[in-house]
PDB file of N, CA and C in Angstrom:
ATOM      1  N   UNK A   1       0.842  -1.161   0.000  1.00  0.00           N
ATOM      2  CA  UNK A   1       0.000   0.000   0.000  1.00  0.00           C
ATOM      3  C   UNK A   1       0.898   1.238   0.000  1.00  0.00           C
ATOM      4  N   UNK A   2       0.720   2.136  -0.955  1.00  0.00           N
ATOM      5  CA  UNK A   2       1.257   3.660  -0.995  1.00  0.00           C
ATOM      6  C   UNK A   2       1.143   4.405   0.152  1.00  0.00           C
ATOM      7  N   UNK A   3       1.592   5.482   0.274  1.00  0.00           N
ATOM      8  CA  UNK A   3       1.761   6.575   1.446  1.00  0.00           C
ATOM      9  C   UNK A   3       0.268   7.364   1.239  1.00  0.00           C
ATOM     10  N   UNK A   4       0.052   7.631  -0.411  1.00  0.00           N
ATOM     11  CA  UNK A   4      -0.871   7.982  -0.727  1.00  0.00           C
ATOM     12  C   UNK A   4      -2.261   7.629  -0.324  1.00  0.00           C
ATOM     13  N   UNK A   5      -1.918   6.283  -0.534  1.00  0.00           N
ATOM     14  CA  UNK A   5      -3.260   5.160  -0.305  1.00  0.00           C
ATOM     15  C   UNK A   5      -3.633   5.483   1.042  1.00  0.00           C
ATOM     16  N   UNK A   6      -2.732   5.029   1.779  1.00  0.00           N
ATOM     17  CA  UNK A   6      -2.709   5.170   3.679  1.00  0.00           C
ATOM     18  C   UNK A   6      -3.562   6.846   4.081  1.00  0.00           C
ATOM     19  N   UNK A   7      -3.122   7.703   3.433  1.00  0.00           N
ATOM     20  CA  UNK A   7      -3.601   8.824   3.709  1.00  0.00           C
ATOM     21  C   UNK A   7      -4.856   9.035   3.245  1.00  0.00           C
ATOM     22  N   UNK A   8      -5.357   8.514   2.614  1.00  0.00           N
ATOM     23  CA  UNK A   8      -6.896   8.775   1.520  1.00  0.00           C
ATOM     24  C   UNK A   8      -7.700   7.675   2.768  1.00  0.00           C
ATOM     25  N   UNK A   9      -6.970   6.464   3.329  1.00  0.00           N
ATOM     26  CA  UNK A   9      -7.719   6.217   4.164  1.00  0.00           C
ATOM     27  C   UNK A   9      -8.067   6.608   5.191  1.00  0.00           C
ATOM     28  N   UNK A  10      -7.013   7.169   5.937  1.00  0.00           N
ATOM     29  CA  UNK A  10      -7.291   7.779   7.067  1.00  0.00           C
ATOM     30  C   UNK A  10      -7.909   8.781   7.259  1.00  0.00           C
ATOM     31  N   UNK A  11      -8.147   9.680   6.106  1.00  0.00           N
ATOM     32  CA  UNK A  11      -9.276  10.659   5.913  1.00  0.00           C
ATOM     33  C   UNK A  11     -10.220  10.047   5.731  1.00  0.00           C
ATOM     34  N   UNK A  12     -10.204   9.172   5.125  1.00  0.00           N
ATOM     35  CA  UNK A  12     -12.018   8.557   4.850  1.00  0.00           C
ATOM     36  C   UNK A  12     -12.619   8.141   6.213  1.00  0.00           C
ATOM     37  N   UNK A  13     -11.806   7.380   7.295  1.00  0.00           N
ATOM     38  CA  UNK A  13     -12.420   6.942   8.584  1.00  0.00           C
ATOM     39  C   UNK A  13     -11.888   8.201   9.630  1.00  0.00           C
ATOM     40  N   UNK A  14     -11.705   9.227   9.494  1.00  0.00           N
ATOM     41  CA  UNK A  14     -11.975  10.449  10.014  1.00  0.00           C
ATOM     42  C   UNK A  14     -13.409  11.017  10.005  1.00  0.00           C
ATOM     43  N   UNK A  15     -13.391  11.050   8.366  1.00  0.00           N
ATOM     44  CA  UNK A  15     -14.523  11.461   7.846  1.00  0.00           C
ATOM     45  C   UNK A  15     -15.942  10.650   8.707  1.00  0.00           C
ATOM     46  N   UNK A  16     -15.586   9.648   8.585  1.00  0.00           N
ATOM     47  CA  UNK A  16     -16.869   8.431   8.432  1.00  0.00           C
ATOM     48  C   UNK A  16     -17.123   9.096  10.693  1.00  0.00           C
ATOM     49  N   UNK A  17     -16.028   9.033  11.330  1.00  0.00           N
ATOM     50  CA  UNK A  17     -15.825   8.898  12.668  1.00  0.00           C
ATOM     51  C   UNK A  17     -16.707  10.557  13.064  1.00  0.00           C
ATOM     52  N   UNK A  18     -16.269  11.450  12.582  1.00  0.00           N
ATOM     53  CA  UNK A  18     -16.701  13.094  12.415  1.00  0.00           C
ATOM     54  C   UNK A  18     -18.762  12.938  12.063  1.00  0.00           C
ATOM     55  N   UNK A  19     -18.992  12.494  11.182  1.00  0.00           N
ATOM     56  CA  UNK A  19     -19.565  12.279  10.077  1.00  0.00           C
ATOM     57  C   UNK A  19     -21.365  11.549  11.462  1.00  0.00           C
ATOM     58  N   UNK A  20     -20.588  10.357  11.876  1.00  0.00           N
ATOM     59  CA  UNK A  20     -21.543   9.474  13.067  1.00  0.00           C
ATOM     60  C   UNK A  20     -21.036  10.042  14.091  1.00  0.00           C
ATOM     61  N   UNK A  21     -20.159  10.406  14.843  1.00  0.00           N
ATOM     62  CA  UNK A  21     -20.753  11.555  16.019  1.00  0.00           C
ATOM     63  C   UNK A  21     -21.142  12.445  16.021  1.00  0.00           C
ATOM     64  N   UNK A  22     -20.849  13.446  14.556  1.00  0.00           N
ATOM     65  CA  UNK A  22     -22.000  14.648  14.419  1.00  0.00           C
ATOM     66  C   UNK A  22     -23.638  14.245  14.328  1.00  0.00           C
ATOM     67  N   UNK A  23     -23.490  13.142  13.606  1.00  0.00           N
ATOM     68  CA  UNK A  23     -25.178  13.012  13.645  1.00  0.00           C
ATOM     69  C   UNK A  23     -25.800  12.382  14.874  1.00  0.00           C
ATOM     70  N   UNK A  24     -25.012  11.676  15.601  1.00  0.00           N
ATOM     71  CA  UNK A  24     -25.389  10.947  17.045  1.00  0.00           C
ATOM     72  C   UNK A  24     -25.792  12.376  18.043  1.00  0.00           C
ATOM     73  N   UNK A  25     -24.634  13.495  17.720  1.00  0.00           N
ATOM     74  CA  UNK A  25     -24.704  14.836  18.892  1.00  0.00           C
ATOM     75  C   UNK A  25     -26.110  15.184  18.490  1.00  0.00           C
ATOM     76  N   UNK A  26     -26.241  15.919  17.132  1.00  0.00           N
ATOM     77  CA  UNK A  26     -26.736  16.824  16.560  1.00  0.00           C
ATOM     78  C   UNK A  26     -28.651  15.851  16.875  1.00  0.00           C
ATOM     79  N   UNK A  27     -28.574  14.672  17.081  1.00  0.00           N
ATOM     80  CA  UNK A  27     -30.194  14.336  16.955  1.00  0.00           C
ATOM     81  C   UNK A  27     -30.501  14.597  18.129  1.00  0.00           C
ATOM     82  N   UNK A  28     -29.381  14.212  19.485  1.00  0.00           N
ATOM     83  CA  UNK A  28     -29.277  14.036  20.914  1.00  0.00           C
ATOM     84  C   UNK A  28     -30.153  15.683  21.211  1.00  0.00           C
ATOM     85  N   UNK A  29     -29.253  16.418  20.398  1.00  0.00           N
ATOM     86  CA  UNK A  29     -29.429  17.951  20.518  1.00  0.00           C
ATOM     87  C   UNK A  29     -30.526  18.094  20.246  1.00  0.00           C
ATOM     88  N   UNK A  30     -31.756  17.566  19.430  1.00  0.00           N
ATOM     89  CA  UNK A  30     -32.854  17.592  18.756  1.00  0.00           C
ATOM     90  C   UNK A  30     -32.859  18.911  17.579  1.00  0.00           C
ATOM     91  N   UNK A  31     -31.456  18.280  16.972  1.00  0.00           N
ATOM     92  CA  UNK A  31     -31.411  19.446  15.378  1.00  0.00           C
ATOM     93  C   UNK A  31     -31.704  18.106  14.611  1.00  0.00           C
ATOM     94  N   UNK A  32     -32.869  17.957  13.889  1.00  0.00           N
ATOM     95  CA  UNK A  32     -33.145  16.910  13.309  1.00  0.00           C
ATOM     96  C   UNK A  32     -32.464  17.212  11.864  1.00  0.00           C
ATOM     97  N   UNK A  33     -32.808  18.263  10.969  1.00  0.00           N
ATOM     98  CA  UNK A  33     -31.926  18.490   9.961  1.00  0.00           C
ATOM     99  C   UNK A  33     -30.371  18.466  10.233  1.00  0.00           C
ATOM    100  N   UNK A  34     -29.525  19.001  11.218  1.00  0.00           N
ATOM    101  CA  UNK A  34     -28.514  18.896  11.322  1.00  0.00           C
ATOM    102  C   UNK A  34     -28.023  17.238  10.931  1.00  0.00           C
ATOM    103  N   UNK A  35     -28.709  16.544  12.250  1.00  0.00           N
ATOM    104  CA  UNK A  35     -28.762  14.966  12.065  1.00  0.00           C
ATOM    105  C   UNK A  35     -28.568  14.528  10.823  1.00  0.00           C
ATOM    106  N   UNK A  36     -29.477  15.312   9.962  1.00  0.00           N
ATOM    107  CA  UNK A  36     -30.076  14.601   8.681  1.00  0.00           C
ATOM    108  C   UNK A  36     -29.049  14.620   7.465  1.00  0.00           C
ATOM    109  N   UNK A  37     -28.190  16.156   7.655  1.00  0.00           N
ATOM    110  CA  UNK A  37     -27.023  16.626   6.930  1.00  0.00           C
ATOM    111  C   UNK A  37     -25.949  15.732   7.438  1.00  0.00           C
ATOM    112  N   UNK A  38     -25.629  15.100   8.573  1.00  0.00           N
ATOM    113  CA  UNK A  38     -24.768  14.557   8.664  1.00  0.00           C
ATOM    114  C   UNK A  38     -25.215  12.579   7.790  1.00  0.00           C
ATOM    115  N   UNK A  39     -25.899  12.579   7.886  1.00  0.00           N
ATOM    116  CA  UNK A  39     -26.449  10.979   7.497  1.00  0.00           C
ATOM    117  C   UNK A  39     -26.190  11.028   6.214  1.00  0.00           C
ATOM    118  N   UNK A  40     -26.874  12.075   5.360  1.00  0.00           N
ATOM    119  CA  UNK A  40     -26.331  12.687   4.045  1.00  0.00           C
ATOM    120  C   UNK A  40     -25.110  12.774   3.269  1.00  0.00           C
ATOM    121  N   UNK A  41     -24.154  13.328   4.378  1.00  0.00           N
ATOM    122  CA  UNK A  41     -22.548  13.105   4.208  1.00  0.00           C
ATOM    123  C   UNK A  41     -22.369  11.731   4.233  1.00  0.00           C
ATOM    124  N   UNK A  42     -22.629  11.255   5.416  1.00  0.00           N
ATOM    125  CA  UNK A  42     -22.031   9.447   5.140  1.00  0.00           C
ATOM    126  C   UNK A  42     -22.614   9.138   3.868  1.00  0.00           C
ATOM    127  N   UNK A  43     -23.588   8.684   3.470  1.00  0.00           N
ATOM    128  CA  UNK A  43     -24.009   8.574   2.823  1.00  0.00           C
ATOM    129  C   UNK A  43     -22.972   8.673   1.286  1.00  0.00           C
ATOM    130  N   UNK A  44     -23.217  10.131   1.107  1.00  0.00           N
ATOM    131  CA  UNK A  44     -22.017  10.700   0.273  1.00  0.00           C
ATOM    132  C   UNK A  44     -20.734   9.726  -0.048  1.00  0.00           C
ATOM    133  N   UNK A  45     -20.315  10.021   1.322  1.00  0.00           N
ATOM    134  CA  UNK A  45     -18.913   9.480   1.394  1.00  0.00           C
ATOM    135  C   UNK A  45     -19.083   7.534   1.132  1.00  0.00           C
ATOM    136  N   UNK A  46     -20.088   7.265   1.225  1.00  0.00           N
ATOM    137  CA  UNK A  46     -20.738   5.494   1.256  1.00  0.00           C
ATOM    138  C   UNK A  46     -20.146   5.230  -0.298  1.00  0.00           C
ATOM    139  N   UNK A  47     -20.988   6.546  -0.468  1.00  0.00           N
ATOM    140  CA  UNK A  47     -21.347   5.763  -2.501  1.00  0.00           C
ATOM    141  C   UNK A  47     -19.752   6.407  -3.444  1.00  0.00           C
ATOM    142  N   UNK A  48     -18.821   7.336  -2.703  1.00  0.00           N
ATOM    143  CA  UNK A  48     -17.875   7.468  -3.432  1.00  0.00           C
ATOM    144  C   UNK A  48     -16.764   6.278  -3.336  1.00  0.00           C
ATOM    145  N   UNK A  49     -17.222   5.696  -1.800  1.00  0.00           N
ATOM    146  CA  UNK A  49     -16.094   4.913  -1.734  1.00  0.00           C
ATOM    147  C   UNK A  49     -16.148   3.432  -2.851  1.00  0.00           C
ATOM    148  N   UNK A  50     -17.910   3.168  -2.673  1.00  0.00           N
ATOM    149  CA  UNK A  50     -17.539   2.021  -3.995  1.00  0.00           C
ATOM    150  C   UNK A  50     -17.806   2.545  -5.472  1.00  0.00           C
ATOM    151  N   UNK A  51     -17.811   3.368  -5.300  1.00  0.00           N
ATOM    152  CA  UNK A  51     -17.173   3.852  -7.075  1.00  0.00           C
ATOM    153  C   UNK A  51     -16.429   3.812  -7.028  1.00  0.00           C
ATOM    154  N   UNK A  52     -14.897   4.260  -5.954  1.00  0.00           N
ATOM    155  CA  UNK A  52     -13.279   3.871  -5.981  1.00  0.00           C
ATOM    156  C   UNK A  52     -13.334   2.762  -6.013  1.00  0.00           C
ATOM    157  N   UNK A  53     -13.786   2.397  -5.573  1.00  0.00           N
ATOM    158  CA  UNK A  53     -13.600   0.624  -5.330  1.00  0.00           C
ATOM    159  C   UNK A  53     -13.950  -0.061  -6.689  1.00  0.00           C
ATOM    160  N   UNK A  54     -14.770   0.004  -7.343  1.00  0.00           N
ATOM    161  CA  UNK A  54     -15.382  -0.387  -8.582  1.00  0.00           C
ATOM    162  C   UNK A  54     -14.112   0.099  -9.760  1.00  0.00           C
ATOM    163  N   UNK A  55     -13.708   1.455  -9.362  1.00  0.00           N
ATOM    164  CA  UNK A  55     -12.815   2.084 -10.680  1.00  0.00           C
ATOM    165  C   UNK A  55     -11.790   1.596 -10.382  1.00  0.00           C
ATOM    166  N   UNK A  56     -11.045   1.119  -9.001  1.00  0.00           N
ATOM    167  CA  UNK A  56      -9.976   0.342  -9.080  1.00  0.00           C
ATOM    168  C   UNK A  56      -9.543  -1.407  -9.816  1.00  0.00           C
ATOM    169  N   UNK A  57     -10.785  -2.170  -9.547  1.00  0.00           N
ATOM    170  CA  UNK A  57     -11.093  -2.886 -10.014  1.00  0.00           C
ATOM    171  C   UNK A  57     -11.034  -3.270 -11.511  1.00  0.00           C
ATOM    172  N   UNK A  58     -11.776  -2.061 -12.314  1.00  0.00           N
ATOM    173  CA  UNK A  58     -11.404  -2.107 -13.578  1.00  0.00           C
ATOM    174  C   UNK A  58     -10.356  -1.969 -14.116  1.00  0.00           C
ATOM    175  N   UNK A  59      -9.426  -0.709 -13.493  1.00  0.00           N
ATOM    176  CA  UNK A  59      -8.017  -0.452 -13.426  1.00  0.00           C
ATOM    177  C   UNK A  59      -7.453  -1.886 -13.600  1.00  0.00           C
ATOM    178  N   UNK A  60      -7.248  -2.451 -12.548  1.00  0.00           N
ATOM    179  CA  UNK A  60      -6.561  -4.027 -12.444  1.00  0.00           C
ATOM    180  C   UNK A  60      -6.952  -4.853 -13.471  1.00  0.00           C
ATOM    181  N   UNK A  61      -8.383  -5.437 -13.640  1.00  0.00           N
ATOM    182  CA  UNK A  61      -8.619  -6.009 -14.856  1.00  0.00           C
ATOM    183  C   UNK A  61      -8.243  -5.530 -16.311  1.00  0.00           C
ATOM    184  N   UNK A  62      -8.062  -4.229 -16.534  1.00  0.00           N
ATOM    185  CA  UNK A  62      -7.595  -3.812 -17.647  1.00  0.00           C
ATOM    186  C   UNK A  62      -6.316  -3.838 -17.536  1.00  0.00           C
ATOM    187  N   UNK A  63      -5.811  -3.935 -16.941  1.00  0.00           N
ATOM    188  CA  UNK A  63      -4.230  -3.753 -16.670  1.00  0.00           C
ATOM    189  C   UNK A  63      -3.501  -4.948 -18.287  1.00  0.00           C
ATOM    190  N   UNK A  64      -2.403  -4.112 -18.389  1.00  0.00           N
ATOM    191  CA  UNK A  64      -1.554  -4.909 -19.438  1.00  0.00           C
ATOM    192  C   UNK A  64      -1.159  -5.936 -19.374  1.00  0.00           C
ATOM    193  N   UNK A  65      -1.740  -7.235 -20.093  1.00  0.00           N
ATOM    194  CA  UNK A  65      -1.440  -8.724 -19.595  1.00  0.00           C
ATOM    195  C   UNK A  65       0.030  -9.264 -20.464  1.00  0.00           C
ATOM    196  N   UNK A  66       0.774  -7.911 -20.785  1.00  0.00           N
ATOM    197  CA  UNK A  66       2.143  -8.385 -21.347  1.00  0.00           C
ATOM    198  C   UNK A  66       3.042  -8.072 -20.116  1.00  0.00           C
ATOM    199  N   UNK A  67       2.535  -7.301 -19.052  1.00  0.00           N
ATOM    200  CA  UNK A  67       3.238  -7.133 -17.486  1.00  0.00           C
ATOM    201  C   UNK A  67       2.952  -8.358 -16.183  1.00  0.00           C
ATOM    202  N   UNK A  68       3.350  -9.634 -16.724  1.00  0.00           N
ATOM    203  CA  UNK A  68       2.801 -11.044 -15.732  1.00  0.00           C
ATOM    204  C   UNK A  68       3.738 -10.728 -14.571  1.00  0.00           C
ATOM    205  N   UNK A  69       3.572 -10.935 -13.935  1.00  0.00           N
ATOM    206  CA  UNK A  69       4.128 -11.558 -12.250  1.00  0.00           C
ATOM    207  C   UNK A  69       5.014 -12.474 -12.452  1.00  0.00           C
ATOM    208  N   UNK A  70       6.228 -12.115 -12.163  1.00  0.00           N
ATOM    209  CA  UNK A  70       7.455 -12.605 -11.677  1.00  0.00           C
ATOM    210  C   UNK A  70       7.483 -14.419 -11.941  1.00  0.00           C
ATOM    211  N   UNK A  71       6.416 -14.519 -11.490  1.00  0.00           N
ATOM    212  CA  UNK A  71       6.096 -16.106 -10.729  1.00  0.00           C
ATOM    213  C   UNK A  71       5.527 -16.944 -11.873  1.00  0.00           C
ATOM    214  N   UNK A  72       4.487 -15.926 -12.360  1.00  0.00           N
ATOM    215  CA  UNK A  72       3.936 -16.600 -13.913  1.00  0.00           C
ATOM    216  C   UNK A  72       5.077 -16.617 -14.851  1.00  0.00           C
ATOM    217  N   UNK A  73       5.190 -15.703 -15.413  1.00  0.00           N
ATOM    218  CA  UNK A  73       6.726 -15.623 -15.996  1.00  0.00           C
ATOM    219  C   UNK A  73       7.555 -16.615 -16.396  1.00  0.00           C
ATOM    220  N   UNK A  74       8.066 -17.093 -14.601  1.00  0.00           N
ATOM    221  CA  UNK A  74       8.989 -18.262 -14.552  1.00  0.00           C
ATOM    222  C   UNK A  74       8.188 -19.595 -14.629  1.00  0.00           C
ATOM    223  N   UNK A  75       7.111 -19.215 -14.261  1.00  0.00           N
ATOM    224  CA  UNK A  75       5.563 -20.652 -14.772  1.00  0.00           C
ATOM    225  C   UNK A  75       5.671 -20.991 -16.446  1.00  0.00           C
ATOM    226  N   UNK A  76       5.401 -19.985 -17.134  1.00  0.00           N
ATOM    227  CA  UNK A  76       5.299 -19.983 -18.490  1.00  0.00           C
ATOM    228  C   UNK A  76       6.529 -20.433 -18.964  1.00  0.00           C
ATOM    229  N   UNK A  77       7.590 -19.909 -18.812  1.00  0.00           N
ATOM    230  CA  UNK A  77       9.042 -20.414 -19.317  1.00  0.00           C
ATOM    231  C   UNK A  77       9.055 -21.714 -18.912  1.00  0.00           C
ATOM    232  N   UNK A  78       8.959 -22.161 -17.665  1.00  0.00           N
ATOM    233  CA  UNK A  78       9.270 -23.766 -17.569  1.00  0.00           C
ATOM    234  C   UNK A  78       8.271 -24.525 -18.448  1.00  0.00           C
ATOM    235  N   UNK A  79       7.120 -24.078 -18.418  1.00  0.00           N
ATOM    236  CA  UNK A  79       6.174 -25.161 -19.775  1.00  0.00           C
ATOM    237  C   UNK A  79       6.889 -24.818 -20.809  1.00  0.00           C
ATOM    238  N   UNK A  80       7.284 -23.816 -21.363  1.00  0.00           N
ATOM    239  CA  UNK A  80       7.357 -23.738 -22.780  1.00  0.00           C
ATOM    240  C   UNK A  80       8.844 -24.870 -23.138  1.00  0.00           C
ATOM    241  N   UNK A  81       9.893 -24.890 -22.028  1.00  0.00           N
ATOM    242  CA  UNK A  81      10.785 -25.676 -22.006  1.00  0.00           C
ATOM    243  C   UNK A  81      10.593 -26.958 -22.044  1.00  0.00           C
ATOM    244  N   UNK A  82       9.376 -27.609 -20.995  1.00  0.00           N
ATOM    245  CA  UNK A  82       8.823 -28.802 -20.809  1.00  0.00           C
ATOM    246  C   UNK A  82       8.531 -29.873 -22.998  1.00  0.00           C
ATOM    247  N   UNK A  83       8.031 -28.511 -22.877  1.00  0.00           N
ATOM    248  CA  UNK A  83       7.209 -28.878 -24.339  1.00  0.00           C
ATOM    249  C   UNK A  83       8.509 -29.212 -25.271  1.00  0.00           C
ATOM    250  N   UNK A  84       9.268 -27.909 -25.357  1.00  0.00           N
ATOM    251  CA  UNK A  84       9.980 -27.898 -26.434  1.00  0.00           C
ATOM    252  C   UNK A  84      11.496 -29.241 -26.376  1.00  0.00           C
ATOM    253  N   UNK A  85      11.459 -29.919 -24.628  1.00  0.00           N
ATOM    254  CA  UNK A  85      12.369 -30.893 -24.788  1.00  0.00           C
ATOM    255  C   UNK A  85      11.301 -32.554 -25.155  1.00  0.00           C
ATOM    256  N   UNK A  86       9.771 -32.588 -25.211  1.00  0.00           N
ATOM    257  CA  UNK A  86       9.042 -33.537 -25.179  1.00  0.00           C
ATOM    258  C   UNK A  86       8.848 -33.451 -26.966  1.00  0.00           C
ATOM    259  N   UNK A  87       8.790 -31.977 -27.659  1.00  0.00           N
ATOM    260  CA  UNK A  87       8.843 -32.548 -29.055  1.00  0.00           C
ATOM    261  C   UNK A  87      10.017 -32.794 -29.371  1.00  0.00           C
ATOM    262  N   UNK A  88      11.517 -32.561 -28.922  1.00  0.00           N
ATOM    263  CA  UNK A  88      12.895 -32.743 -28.976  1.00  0.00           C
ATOM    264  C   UNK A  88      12.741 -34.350 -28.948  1.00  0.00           C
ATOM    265  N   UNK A  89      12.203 -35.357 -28.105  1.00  0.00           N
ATOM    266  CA  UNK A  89      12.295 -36.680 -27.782  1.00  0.00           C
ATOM    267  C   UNK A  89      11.739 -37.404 -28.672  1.00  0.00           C
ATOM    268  N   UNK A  90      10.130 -36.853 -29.177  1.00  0.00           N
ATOM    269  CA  UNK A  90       9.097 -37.375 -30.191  1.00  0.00           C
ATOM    270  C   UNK A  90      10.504 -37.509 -31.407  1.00  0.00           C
ATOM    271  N   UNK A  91      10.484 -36.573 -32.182  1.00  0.00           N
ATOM    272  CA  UNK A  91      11.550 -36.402 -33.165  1.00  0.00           C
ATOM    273  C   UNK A  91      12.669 -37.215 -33.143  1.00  0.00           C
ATOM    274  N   UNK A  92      13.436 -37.347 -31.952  1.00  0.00           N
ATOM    275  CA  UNK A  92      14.348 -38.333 -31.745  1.00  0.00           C
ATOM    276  C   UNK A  92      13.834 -40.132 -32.118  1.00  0.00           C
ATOM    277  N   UNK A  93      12.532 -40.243 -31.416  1.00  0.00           N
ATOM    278  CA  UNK A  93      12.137 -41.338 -31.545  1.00  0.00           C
ATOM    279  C   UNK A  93      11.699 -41.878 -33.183  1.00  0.00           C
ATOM    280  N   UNK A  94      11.219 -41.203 -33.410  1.00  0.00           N
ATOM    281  CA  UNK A  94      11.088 -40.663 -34.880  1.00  0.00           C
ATOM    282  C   UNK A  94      12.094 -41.164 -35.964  1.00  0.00           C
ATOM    283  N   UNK A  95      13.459 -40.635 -35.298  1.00  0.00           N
ATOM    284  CA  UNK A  95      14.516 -40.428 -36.462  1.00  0.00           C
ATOM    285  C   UNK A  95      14.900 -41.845 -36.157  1.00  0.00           C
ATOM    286  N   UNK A  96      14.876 -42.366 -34.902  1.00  0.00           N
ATOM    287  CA  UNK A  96      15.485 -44.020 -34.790  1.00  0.00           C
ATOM    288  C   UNK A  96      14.397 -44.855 -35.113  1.00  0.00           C
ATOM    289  N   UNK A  97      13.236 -44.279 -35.154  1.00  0.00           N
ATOM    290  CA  UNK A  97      12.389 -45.768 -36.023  1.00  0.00           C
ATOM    291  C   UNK A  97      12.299 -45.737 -37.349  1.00  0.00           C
ATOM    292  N   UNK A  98      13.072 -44.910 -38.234  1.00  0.00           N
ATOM    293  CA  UNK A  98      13.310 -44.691 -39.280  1.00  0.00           C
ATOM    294  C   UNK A  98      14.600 -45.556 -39.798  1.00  0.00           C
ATOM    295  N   UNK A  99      15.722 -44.933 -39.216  1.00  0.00           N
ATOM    296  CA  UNK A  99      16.576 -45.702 -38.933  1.00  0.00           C
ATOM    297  C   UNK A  99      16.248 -47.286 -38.904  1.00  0.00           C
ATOM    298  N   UNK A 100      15.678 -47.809 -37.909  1.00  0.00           N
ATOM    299  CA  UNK A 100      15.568 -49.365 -37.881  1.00  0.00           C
ATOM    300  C   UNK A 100      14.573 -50.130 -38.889  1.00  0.00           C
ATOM    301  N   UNK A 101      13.754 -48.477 -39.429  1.00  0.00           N
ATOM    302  CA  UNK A 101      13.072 -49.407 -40.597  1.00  0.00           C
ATOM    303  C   UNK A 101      13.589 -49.327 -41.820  1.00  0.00           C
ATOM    304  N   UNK A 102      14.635 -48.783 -42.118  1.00  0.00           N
ATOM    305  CA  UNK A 102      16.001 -48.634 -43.348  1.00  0.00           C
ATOM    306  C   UNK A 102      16.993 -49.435 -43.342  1.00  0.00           C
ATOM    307  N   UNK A 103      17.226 -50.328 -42.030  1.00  0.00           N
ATOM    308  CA  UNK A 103      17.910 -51.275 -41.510  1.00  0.00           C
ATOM    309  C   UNK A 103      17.139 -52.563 -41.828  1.00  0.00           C
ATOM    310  N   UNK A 104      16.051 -52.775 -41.638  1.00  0.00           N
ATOM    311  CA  UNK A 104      15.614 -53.904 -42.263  1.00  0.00           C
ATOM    312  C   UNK A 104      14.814 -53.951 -43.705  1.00  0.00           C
ATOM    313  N   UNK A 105      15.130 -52.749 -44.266  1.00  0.00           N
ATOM    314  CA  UNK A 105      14.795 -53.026 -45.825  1.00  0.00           C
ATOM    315  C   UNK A 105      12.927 -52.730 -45.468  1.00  0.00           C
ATOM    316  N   UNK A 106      12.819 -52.679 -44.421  1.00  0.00           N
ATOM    317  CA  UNK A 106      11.060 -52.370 -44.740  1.00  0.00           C
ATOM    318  C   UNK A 106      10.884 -51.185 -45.329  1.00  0.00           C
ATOM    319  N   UNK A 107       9.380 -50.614 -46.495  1.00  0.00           N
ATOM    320  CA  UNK A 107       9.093 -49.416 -46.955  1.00  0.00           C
ATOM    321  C   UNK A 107       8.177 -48.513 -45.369  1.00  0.00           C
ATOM    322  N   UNK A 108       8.298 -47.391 -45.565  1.00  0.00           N
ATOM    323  CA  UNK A 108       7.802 -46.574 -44.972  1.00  0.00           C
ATOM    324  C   UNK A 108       6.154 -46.732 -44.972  1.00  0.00           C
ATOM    325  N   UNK A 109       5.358 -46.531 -43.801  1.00  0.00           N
ATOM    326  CA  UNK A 109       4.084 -46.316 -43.706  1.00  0.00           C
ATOM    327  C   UNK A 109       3.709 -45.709 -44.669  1.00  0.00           C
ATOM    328  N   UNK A 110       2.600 -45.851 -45.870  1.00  0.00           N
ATOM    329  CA  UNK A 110       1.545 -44.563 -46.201  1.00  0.00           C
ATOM    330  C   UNK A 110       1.212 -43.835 -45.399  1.00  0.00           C
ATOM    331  N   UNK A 111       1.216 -42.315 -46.182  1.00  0.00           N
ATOM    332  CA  UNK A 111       0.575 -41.318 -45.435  1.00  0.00           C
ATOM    333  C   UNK A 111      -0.648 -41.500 -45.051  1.00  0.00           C
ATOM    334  N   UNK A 112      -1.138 -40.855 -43.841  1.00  0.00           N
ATOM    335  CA  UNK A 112      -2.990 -40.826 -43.754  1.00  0.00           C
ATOM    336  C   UNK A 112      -3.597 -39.799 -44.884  1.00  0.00           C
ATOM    337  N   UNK A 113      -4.616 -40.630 -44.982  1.00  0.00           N
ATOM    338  CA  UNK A 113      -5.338 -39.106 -46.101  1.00  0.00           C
ATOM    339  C   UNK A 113      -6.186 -38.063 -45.083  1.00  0.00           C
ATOM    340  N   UNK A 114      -6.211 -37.106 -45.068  1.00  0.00           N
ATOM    341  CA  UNK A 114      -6.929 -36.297 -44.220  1.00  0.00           C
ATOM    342  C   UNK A 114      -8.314 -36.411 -44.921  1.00  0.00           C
ATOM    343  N   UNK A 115      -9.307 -36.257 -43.604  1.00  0.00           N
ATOM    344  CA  UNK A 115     -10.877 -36.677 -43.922  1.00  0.00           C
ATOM    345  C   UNK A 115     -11.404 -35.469 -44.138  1.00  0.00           C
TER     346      UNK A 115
END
């Protein structure tokens, strides 16, 4: 979390703390509008916080999926290695059953016909 972040919160539960003891004083007091202006503010402050919350969200989901995490990264590289030594082996196997079928004079399989 940013310095930034930390500070936007601590105003917000200032706010929120200011916000419910003004309206707790102010009804006690019997200023019912006062009360009412303060419920108003929370309120306020209710519905901005999940619109941040919502616009951060999108932020992240939109975020650039050519910037992976460290961890994926080194995830993705080891499959792509996995793969590229398993068609390395196919091929190998390949080239020696070729080999042993040139060794005994047998002809090569027909191709498949594609359907």
């Amino acid at each position: 979390m940013t310095r930034r972040s930390i500070l936007w919160r601590v105003g917000a539960v200032i706010f929120t703390v200011v916000n419910v003891g003004g309206a707790a004083y102010a009804y006690a007091m019997g200023e019912a509008a006062h009360a009412t202006a303060h419920v108003l503010l929370l309120a306020l402050g209710a519905s901005a916080y999940v619109i941040w919350l919502l616009a951060s969200r999108a932020r992240r989901q939109n975020a650039n999926p050519a910037q992976l995490p460290e961890g994926r990264l080194d995830y993705l590289q080891q499959s792509v290695d996995a793969i590229a030594l398993e068609v390395e082996r196919i091929g190998e196997a390949q080239r020696f059953n070729e080999k042993l079928r040139n060794a005994k004079g047998e002809a090569p399989p027909p191709p498949k016909k594609d359907q």
